[in-house]
N, C-alpha and C. Protein backbone atom coordinates (compact mmCIF):
# COMPACT_ATOMS: atom_id res chain seq x y z
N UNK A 1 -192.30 81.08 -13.51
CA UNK A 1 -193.48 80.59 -12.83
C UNK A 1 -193.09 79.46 -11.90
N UNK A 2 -193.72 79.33 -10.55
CA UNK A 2 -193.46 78.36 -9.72
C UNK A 2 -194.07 77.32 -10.48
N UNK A 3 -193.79 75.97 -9.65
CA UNK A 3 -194.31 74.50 -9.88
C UNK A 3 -195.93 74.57 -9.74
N UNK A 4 -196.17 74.99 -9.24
CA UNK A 4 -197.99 75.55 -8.20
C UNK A 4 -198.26 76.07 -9.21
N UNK A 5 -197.79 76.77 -9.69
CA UNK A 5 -198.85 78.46 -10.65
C UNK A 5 -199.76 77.61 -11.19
N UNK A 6 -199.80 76.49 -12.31
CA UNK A 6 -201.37 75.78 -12.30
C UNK A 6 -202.19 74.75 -12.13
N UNK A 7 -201.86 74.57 -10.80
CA UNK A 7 -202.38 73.83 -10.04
C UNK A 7 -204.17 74.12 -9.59
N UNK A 8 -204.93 73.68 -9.57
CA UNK A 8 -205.66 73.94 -9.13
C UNK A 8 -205.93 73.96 -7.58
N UNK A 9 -206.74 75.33 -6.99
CA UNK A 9 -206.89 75.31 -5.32
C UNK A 9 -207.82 74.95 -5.03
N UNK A 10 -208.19 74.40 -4.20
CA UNK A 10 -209.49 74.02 -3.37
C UNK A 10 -209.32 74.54 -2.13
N UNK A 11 -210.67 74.62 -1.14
CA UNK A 11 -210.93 74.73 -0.22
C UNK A 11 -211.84 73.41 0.57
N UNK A 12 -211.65 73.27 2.05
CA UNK A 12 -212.38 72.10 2.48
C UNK A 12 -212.77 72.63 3.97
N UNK A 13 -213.83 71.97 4.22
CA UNK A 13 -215.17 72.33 4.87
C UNK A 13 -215.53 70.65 5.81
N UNK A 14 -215.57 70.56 6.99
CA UNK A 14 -215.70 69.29 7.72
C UNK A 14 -217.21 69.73 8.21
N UNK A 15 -218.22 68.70 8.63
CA UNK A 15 -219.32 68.99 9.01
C UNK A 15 -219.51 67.67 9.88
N UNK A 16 -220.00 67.81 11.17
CA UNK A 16 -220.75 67.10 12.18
C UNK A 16 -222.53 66.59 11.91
N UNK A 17 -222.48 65.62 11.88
CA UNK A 17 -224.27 65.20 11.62
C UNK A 17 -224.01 64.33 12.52
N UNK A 18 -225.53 64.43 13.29
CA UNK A 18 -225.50 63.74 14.89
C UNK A 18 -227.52 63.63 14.46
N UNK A 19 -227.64 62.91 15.32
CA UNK A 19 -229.04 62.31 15.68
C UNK A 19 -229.85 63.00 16.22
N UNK A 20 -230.60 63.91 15.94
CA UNK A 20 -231.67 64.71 16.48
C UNK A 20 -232.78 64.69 16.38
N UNK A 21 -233.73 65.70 17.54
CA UNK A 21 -234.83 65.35 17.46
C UNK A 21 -235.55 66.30 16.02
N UNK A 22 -236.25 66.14 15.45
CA UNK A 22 -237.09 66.70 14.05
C UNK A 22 -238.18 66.47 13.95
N UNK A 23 -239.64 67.33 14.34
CA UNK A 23 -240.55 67.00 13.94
C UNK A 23 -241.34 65.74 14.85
N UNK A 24 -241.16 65.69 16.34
CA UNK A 24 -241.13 64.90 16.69
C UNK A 24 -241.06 63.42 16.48
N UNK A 25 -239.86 62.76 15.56
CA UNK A 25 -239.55 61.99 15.53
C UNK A 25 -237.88 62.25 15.59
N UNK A 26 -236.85 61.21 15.31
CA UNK A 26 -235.72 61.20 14.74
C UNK A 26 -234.68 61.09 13.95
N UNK A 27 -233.97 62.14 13.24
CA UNK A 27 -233.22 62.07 12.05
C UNK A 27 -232.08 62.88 12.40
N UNK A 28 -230.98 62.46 10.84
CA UNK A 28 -230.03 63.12 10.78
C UNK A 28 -229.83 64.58 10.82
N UNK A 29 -229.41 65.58 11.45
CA UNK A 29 -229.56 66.81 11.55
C UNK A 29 -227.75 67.60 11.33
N UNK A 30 -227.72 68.85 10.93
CA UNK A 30 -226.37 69.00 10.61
C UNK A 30 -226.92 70.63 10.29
N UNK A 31 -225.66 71.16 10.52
CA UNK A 31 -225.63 73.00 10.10
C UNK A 31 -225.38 72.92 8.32
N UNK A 32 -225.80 73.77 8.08
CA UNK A 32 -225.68 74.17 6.54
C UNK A 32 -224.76 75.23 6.40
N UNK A 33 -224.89 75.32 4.49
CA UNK A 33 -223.43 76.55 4.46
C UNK A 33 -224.30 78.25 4.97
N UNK A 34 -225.75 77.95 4.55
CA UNK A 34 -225.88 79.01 4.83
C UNK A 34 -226.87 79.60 6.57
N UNK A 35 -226.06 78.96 7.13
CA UNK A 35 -226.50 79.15 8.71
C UNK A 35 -227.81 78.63 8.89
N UNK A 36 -228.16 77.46 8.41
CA UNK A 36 -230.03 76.74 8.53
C UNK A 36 -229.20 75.78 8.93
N UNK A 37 -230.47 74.35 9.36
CA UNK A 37 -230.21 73.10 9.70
C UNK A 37 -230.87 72.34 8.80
N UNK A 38 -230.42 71.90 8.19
CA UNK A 38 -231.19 70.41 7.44
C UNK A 38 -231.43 68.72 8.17
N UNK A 39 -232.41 68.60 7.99
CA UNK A 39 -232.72 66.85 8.42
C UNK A 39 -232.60 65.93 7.26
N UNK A 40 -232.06 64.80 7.39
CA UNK A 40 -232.11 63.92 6.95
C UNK A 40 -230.62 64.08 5.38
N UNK A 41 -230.03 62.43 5.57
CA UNK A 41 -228.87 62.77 5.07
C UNK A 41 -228.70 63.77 3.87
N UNK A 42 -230.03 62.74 2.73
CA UNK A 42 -230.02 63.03 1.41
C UNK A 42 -229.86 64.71 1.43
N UNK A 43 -231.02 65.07 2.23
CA UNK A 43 -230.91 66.95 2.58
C UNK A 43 -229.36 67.73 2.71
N UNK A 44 -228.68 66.99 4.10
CA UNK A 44 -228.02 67.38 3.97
C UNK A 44 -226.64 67.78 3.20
N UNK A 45 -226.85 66.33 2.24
CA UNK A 45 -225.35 65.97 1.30
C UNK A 45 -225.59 67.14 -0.29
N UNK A 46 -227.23 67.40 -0.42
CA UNK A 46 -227.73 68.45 -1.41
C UNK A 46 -227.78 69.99 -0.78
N UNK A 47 -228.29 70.28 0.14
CA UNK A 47 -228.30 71.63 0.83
C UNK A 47 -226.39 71.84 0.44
N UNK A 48 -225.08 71.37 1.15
CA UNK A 48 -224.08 71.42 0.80
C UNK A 48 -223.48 71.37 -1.00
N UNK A 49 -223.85 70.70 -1.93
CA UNK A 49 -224.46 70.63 -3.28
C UNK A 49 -225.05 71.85 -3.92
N UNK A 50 -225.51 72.49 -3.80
CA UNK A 50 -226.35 73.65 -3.60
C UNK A 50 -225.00 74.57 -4.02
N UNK A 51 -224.39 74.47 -2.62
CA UNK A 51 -223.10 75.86 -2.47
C UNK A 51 -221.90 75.26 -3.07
N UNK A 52 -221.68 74.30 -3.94
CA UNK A 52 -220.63 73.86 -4.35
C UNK A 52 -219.83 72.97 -4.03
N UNK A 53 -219.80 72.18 -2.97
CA UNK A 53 -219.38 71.43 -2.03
C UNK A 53 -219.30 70.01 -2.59
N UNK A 54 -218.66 69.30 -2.39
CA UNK A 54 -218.53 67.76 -3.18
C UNK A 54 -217.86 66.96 -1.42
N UNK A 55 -218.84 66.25 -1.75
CA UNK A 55 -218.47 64.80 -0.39
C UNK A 55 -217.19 64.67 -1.24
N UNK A 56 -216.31 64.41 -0.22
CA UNK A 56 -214.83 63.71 -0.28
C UNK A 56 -214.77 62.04 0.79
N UNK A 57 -215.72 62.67 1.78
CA UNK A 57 -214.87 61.04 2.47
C UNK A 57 -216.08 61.49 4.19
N UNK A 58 -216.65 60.54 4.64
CA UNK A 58 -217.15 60.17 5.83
C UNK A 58 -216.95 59.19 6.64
N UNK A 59 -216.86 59.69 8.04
CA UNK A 59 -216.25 58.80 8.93
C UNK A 59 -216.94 58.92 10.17
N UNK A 60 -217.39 57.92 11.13
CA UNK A 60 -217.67 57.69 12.14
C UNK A 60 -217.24 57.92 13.34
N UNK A 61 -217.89 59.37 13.65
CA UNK A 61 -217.28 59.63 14.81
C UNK A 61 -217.54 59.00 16.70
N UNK A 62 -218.65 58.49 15.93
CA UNK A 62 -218.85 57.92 18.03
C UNK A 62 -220.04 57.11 17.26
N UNK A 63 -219.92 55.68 18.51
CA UNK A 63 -220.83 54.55 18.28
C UNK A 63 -221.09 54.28 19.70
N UNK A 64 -222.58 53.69 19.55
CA UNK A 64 -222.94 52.77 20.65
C UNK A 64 -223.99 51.97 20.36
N UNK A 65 -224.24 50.87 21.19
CA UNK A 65 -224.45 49.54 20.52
C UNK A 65 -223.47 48.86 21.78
N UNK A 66 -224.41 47.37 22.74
CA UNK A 66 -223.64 46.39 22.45
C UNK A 66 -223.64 45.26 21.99
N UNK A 67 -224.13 44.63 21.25
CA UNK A 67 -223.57 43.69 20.36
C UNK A 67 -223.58 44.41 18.77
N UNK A 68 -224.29 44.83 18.71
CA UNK A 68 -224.21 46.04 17.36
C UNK A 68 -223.95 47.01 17.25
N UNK A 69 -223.28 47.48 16.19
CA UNK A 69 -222.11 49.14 16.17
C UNK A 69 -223.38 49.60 15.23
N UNK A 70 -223.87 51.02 16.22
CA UNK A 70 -224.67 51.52 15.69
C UNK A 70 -224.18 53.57 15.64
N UNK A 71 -223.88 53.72 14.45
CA UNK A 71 -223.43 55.18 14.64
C UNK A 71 -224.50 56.24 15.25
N UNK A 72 -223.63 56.82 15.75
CA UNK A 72 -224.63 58.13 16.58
C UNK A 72 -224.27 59.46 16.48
N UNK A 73 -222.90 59.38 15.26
CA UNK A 73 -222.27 61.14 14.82
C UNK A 73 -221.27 60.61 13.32
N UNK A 74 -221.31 61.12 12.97
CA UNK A 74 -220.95 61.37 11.43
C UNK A 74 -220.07 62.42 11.10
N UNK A 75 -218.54 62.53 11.10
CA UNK A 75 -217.94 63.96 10.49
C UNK A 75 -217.71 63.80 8.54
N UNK A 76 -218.26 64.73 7.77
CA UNK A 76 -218.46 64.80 6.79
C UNK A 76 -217.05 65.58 6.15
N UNK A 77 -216.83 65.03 5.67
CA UNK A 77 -215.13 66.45 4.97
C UNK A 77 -215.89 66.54 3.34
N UNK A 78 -215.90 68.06 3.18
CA UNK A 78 -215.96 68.29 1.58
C UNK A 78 -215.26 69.22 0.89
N UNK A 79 -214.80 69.43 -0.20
CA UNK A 79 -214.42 70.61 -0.99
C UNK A 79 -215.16 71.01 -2.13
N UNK A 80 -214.24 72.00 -2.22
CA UNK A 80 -214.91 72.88 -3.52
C UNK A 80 -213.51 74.15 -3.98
N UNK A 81 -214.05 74.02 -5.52
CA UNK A 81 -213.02 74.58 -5.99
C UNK A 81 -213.12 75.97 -5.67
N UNK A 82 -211.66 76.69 -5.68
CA UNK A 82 -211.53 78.13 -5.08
C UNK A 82 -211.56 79.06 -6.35
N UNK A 83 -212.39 80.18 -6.66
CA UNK A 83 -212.61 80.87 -8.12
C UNK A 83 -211.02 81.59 -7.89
């Protein structure tokens, strides 16, 4: 048996959440696993939850603001274990 044979595999999944319009007002908006859009973070971090998916790590992809750093895109990285 290799070193690997029991290792566990995962798979990982990056997601974009950007500022959109919803309902005529504005919220977090983002694609889902199963081809819908969800608003608002909590939605989106559970809709992903749902299909197995576990937040690993978020990072700030673009800001503006000047005297205050105000985010305006969000890349999300998650995994999930591979059956």
């Amino acid at each position: 048996m290799g070193v690997f044979a029991g290792m566990e595999k995962w798979e990982y999944q990056t997601v974009m959440v950007s500022i959109g319009n919803v309902n005529g007002g504005r919220s977090w908006v983002a694609d889902t696993p199963d081809s819908s859009r969800a608003a608002g973070f909590q939605n989106i971090l559970n809709r992903y939850g749902e299909h197995g998916w576990e937040l690993v790590s978020a990072v700030v992809e673009e800001t503006a603001g000047d005297l205050a750093v105000s985010a305006e895109r969000y890349r999300l990285f998650f995994k999930r274990r591979l059956l």
